[in-house]
N, C-alpha and C. Protein backbone atom coordinates (compact mmCIF):
# COMPACT_ATOMS: atom_id res chain seq x y z
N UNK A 1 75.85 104.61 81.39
CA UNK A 1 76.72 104.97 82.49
C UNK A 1 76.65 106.49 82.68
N UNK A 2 76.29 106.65 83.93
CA UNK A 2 76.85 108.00 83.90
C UNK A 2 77.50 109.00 84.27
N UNK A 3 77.74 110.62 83.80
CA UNK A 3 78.99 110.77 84.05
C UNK A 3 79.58 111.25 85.64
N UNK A 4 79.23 110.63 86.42
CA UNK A 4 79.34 110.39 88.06
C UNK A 4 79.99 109.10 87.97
N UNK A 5 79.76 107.93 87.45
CA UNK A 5 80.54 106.82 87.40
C UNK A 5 82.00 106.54 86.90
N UNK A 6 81.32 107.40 85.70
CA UNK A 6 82.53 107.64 84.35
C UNK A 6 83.67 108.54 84.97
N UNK A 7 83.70 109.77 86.06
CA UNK A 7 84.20 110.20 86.32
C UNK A 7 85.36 109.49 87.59
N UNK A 8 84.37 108.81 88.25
CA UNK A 8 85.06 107.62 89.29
C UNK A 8 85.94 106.39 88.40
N UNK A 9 85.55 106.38 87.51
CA UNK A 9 86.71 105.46 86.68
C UNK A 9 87.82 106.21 86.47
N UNK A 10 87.74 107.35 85.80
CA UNK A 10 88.92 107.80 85.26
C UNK A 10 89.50 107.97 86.62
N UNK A 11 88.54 108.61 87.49
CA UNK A 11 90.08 108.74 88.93
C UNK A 11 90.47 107.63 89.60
N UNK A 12 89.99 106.40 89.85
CA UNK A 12 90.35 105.51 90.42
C UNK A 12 91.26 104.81 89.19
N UNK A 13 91.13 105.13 88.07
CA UNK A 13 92.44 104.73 87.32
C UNK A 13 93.39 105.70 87.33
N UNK A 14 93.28 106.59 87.38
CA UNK A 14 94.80 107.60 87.62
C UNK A 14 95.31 107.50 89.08
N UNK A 15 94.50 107.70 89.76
CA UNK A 15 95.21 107.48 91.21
C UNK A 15 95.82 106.16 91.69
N UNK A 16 95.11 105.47 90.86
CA UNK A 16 95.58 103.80 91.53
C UNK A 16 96.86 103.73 90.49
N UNK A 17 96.81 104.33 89.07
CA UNK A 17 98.36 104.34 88.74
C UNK A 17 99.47 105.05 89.79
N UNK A 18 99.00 106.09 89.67
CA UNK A 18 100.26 107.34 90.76
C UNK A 18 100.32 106.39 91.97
N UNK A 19 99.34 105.74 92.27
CA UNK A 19 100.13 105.27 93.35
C UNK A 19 100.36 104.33 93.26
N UNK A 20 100.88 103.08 92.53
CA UNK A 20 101.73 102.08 92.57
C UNK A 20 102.99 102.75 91.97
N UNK A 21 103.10 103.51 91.32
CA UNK A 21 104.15 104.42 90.86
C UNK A 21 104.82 105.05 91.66
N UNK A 22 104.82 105.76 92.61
CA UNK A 22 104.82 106.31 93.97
C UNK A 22 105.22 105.43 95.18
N UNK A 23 104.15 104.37 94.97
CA UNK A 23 104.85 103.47 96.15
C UNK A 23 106.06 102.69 95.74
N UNK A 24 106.32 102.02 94.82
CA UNK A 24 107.46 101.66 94.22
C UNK A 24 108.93 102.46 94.36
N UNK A 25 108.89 103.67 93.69
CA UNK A 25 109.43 104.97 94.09
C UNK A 25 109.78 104.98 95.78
N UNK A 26 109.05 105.26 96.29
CA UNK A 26 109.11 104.58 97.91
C UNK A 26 109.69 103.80 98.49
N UNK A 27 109.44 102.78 98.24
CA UNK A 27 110.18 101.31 98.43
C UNK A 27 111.87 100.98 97.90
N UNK A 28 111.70 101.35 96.46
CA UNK A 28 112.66 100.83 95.57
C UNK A 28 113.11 102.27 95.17
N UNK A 29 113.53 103.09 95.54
CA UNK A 29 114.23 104.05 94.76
C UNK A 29 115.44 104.20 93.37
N UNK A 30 115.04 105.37 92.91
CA UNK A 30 115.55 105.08 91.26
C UNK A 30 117.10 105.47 91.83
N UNK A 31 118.29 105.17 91.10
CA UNK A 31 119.45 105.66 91.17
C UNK A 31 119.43 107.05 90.89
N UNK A 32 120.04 107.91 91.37
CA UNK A 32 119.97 109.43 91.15
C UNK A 32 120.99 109.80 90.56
N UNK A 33 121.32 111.10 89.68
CA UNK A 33 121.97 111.67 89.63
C UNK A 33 123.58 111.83 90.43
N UNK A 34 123.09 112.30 91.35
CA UNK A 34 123.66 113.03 92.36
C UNK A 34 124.67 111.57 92.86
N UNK A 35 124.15 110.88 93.10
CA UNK A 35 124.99 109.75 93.65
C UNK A 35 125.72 109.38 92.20
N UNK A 36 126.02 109.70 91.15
CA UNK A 36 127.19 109.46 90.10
C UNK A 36 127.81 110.49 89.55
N UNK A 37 127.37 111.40 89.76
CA UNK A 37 127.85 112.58 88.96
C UNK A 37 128.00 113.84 90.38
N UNK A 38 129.44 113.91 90.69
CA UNK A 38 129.39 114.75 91.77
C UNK A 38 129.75 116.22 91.30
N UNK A 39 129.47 117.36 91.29
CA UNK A 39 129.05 118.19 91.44
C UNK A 39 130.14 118.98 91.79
N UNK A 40 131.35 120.01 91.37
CA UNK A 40 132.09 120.27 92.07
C UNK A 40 131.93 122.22 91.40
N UNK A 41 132.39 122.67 92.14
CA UNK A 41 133.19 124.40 91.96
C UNK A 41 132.99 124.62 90.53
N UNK A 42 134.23 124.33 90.18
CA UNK A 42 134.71 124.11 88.77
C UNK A 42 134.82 122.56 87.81
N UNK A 43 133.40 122.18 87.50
CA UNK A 43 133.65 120.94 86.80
C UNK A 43 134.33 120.63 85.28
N UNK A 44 134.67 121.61 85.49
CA UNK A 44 135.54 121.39 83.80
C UNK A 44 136.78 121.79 84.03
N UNK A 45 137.17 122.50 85.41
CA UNK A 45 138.66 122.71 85.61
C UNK A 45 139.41 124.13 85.15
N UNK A 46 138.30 124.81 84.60
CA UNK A 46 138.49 126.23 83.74
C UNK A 46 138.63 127.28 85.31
N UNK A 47 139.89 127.88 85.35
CA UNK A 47 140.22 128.92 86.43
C UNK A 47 140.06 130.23 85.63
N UNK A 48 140.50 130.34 84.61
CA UNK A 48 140.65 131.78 83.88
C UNK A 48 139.28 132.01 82.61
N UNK A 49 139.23 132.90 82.67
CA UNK A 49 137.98 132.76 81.94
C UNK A 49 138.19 132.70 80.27
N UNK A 50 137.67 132.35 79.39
CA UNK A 50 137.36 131.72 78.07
C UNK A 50 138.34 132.85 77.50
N UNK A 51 139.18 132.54 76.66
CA UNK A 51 139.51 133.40 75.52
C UNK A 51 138.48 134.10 74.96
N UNK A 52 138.76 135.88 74.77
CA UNK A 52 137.50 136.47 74.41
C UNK A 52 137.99 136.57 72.74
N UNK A 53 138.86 135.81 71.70
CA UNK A 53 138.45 135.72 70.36
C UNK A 53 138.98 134.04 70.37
N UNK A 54 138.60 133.41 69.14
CA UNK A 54 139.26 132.57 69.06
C UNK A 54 140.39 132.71 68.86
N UNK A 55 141.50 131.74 68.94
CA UNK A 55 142.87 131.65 68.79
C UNK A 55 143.09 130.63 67.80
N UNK A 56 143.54 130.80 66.93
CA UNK A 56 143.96 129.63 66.12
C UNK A 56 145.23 128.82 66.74
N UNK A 57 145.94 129.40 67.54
CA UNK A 57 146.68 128.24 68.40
C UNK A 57 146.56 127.50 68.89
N UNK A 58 144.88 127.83 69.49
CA UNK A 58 144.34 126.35 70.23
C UNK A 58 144.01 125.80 69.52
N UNK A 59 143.88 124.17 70.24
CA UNK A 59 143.31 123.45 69.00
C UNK A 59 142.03 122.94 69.92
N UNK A 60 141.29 122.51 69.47
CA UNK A 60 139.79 121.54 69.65
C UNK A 60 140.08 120.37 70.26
N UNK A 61 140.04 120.79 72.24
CA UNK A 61 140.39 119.49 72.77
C UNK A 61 139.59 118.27 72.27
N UNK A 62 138.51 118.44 71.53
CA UNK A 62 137.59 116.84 71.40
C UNK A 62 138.39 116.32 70.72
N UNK A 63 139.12 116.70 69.36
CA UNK A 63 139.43 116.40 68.69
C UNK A 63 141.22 115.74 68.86
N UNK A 64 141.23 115.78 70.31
CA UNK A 64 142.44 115.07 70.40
C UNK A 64 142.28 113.42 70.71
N UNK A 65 143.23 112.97 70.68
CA UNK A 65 142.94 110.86 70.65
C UNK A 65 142.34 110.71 71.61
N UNK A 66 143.11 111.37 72.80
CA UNK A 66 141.98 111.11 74.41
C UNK A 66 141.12 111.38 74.57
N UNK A 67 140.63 112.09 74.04
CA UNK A 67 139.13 112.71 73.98
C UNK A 67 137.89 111.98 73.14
N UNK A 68 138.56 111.77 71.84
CA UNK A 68 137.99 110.56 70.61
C UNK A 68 137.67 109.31 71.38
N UNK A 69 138.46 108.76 72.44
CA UNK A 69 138.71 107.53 72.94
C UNK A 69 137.75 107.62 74.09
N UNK A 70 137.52 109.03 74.95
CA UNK A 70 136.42 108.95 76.00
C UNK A 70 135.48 109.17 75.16
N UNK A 71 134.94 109.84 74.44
CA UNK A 71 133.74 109.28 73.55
C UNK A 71 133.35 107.91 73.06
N UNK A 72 134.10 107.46 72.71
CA UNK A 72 134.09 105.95 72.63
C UNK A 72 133.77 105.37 73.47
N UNK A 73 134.08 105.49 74.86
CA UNK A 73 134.05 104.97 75.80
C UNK A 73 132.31 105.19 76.03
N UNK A 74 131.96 105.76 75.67
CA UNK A 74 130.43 106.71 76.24
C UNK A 74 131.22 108.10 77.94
N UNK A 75 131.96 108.20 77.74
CA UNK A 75 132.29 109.16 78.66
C UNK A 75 132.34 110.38 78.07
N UNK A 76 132.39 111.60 78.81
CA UNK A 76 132.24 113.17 78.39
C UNK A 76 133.81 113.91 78.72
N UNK A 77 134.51 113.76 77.74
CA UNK A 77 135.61 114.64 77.91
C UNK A 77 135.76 115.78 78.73
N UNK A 78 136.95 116.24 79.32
CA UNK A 78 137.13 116.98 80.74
C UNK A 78 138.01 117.79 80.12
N UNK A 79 138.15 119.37 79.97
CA UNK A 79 139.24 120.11 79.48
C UNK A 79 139.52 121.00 81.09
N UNK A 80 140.97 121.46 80.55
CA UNK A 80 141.24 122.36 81.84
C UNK A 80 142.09 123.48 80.76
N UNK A 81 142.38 124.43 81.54
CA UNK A 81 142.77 125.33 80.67
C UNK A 81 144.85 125.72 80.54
N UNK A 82 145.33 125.33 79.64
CA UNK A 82 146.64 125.58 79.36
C UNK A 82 147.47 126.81 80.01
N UNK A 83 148.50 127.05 80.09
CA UNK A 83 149.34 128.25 80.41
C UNK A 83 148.40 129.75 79.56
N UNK A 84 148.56 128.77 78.57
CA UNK A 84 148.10 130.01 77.03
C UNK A 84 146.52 130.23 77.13
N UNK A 85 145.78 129.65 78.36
CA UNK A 85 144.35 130.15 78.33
C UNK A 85 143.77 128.97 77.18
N UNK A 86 144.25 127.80 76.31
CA UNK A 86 143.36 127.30 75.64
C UNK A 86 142.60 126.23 76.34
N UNK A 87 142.10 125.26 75.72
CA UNK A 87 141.15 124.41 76.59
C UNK A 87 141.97 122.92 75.83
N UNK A 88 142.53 122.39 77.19
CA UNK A 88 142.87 121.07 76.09
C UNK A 88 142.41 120.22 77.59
N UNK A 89 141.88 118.70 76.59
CA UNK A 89 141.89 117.34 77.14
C UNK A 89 142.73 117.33 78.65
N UNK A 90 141.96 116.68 79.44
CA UNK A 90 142.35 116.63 81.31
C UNK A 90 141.84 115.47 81.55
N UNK A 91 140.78 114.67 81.37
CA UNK A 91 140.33 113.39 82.05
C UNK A 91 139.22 113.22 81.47
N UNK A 92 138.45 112.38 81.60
CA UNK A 92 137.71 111.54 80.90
C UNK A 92 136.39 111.06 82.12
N UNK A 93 134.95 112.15 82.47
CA UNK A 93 134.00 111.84 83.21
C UNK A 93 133.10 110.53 82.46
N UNK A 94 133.33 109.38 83.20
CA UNK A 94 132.32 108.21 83.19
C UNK A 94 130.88 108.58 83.73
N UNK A 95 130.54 109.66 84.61
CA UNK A 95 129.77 109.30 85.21
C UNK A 95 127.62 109.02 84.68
N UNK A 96 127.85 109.78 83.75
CA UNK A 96 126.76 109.50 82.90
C UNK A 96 126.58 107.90 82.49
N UNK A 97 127.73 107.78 81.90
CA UNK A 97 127.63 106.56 81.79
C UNK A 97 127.26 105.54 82.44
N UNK A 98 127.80 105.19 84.11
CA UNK A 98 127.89 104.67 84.92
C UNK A 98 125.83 104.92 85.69
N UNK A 99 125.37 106.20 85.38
CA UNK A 99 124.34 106.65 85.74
C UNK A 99 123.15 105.29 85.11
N UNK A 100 123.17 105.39 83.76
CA UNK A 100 122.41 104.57 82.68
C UNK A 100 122.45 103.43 82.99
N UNK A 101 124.14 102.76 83.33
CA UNK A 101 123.98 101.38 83.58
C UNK A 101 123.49 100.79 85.26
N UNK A 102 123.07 101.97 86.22
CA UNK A 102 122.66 101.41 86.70
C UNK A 102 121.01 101.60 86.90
N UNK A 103 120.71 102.91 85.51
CA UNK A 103 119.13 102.30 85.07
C UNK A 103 118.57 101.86 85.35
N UNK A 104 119.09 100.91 83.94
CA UNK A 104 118.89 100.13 83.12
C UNK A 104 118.33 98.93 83.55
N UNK A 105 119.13 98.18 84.60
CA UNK A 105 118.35 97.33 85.41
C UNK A 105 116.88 97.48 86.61
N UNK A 106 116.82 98.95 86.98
CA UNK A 106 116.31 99.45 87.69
C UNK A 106 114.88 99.64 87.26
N UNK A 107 115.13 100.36 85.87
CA UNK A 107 113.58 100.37 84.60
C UNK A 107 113.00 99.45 84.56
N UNK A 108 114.09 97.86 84.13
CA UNK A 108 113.48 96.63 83.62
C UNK A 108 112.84 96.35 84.94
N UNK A 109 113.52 96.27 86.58
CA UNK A 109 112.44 95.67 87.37
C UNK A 109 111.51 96.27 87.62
N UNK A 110 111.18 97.68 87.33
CA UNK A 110 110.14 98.79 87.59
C UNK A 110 108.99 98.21 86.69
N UNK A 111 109.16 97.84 85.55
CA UNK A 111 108.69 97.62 84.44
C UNK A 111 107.88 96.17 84.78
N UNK A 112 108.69 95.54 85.42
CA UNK A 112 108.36 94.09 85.98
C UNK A 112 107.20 94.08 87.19
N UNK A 113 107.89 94.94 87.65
CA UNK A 113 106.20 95.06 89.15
C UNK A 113 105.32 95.50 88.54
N UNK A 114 105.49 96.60 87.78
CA UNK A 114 104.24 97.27 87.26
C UNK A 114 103.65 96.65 86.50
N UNK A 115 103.95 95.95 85.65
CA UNK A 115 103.23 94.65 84.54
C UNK A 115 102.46 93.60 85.46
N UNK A 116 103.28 93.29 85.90
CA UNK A 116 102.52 92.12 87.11
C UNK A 116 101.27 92.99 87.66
N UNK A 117 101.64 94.06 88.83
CA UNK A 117 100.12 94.74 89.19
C UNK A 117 99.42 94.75 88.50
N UNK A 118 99.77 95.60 87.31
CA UNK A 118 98.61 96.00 86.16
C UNK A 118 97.45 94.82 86.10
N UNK A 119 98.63 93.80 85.03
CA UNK A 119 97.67 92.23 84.78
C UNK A 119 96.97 91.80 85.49
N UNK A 120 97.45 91.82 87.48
CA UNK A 120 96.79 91.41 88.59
C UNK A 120 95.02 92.89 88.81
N UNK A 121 95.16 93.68 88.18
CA UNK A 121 94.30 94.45 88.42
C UNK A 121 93.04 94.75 87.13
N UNK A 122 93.81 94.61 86.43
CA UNK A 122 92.93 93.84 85.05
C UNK A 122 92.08 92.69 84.81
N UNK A 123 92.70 91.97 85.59
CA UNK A 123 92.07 90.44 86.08
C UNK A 123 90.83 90.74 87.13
N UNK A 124 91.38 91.88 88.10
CA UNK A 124 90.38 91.69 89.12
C UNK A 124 88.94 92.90 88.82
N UNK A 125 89.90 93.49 88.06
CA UNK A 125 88.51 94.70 87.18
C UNK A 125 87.39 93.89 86.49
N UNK A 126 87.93 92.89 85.62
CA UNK A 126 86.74 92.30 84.75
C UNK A 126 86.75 91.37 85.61
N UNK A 127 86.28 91.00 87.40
CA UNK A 127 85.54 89.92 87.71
C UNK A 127 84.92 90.46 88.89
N UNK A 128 85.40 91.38 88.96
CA UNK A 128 84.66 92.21 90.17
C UNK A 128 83.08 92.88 89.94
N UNK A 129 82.31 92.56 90.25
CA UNK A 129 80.93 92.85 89.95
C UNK A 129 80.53 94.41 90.39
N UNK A 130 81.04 95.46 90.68
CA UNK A 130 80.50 96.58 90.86
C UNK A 130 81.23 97.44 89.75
N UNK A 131 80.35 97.77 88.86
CA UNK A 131 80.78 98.68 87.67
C UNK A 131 81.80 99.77 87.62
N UNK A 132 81.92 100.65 88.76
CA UNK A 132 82.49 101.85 88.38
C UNK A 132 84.18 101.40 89.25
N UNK A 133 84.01 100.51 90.13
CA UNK A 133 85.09 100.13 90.90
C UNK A 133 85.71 99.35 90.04
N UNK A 134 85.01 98.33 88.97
CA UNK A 134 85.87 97.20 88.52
C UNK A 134 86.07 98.20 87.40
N UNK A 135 85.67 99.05 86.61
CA UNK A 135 86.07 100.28 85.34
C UNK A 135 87.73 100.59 86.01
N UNK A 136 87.12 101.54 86.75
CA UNK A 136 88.43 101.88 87.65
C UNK A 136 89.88 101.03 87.91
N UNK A 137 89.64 99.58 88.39
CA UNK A 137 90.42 99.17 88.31
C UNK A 137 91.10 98.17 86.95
N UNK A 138 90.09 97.97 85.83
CA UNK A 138 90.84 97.89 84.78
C UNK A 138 91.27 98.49 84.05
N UNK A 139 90.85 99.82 84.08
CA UNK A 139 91.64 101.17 83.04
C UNK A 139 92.91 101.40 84.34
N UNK A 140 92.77 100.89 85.73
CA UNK A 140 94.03 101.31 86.08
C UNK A 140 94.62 100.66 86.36
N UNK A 141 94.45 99.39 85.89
CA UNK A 141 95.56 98.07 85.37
C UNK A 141 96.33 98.27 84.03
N UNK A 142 95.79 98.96 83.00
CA UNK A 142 95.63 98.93 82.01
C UNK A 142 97.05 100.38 82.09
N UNK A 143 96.78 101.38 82.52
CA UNK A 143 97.48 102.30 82.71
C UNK A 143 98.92 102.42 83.16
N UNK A 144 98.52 101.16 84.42
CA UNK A 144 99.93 101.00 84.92
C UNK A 144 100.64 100.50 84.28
N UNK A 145 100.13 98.89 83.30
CA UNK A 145 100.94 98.25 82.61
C UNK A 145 101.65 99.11 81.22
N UNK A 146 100.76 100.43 81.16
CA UNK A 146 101.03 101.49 80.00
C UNK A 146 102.61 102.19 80.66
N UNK A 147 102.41 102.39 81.64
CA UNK A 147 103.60 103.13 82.93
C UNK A 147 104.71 102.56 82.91
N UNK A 148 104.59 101.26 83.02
CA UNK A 148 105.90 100.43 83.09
C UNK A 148 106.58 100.11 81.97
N UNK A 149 105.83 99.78 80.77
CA UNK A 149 106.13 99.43 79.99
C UNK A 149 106.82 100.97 79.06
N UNK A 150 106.26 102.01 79.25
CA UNK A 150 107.12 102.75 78.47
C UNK A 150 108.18 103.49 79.35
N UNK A 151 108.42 102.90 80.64
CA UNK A 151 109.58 103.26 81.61
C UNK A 151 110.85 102.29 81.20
N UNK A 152 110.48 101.51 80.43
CA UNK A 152 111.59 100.52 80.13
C UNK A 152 111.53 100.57 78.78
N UNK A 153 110.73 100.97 77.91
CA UNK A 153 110.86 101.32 76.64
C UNK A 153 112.37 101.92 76.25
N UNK A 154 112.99 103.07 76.78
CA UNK A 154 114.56 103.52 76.02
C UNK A 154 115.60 102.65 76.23
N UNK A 155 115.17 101.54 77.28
CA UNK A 155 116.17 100.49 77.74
C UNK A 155 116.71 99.50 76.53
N UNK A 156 115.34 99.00 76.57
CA UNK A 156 114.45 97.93 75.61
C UNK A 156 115.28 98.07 73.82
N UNK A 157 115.62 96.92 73.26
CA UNK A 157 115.82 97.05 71.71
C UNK A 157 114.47 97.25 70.98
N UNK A 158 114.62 97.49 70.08
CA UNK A 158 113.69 97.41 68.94
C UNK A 158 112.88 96.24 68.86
N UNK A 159 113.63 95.51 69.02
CA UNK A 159 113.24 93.66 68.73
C UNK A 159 112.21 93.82 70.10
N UNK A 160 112.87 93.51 71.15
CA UNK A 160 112.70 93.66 72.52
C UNK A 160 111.15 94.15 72.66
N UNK A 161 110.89 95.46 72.34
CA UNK A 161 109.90 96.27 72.14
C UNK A 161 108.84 95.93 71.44
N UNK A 162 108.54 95.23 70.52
CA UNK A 162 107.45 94.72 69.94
C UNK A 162 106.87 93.36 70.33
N UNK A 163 108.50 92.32 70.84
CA UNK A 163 108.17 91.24 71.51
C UNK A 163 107.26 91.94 73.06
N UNK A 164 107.36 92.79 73.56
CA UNK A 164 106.49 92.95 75.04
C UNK A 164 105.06 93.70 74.43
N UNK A 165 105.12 94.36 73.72
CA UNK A 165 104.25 95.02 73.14
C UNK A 165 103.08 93.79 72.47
N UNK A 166 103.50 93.08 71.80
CA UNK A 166 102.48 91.78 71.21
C UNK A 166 102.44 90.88 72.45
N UNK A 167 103.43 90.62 73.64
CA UNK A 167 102.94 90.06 74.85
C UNK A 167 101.63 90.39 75.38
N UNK A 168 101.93 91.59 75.89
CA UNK A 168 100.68 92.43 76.45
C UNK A 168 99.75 92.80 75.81
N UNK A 169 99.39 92.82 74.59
CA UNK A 169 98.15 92.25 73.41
C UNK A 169 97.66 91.33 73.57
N UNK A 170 98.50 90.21 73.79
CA UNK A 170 98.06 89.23 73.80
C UNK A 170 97.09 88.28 75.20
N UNK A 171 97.82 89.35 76.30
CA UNK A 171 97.48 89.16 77.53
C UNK A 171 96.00 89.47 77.83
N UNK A 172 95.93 90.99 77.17
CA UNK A 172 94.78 91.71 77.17
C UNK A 172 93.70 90.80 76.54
N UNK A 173 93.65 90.55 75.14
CA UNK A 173 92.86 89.69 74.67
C UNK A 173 91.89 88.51 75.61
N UNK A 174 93.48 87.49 75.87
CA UNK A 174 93.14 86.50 76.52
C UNK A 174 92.40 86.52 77.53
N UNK A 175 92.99 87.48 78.21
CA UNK A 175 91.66 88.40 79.51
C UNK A 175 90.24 88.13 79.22
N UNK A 176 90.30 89.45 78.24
CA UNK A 176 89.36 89.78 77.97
C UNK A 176 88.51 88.30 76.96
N UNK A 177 89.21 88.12 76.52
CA UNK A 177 88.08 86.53 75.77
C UNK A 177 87.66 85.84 76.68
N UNK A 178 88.73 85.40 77.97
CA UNK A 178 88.02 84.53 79.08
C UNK A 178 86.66 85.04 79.61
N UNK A 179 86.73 86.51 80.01
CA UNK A 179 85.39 86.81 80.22
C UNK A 179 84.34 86.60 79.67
N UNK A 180 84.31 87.14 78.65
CA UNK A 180 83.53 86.86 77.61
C UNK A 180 82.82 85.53 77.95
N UNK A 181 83.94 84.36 77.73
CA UNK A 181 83.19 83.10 77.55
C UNK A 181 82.74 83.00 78.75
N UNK A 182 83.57 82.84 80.05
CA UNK A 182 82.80 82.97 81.07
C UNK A 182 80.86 83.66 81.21
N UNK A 183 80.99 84.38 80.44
CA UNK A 183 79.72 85.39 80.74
C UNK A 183 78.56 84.56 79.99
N UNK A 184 79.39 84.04 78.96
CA UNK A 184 78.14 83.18 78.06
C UNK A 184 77.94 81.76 78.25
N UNK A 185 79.30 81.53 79.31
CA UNK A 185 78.88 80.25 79.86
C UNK A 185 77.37 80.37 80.99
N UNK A 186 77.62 81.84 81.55
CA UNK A 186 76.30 81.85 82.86
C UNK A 186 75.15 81.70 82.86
N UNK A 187 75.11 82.16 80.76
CA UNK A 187 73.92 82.46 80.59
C UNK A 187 73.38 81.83 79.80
């Protein structure tokens, strides 16, 4: 092979990833930021500026129950500042939280198209008879299903993660053995 071909593989596998990645993105947009976590002046509620020593009068808003309890919650404690300038407990921001869970579902179906393409392009790489086009499109089957799968990876358990991981081993294989026999059936 040479490296004029070799070079058309690697780009028709990177580009054909970026762009099912991209078009997806397009289509299906990820939840943002911005739409859970709004953004204000003063997001912590602090008007006066920080005590310039510590005070041993204040105490460590985390360390109050409401605060212990929005941690628990997965929320980020909210201080505002006292008469006396200290920083105590005010409310309890979900919005991180609220950010993840709507992820979470978002990864897994990202994860889901992109597996499907991939496999569908893997399939059509090893049957497609022109070398540098069918290269191309199985290293960028191969890539994408790499894309998706570690886009849903922080979602994913432990367990979870090795069960898709030995899936898609197993997929690959099977692929790839059908050819095989196919090839030695021709001949």
């Amino acid at each position: 092979m040479s490296i004029k071909q070799t070079a058309l593989i690697v780009g028709i596998a990177v580009l054909f990833a970026a762009f099912i990645f991209f078009t997806i993105d397009a289509f299906y947009p990820e939840p943002k930021y911005e739409d859970y976590c709004k953004n204000s002046p003063n997001p912590y509620g602090v008007d006066k500026p920080f005590p310039k020593t510590v005070n041993d009068s204040c105490s460590d808003y985390y360390s109050s129950p409401e605060a212990q309890q929005c941690q628990i919650d997965k929320g980020q404690p909210v201080p505002k500042q006292d008469a006396r300038g200290c920083l105590v407990y005010d409310k309890c921001d979900y919005c991180n939280r609220d950010l993840m869970e709507a992820q979470e579902p978002y990864n897994r179906n990202v994860f889901i198209i992109m597996a499907i393409i991939g496999i569908l392009a893997i399939i059509f790489g090893l049957y497609w008879n022109v070398d540098f086009l069918s290269g191309g499109a199985l290293f960028g089957g191969i890539l994408t299903l790499l894309v998706g799968t570690m886009r849903y990876f922080g979602n994913a358990n432990k367990i979870l993660r090795v069960i898709i991981l030995f899936a898609e081993i197993l997929i690959l294989i099977f692929i790839g053995y059908k050819k095989v026999a196919d090839r030695k059936k021709k001949q």
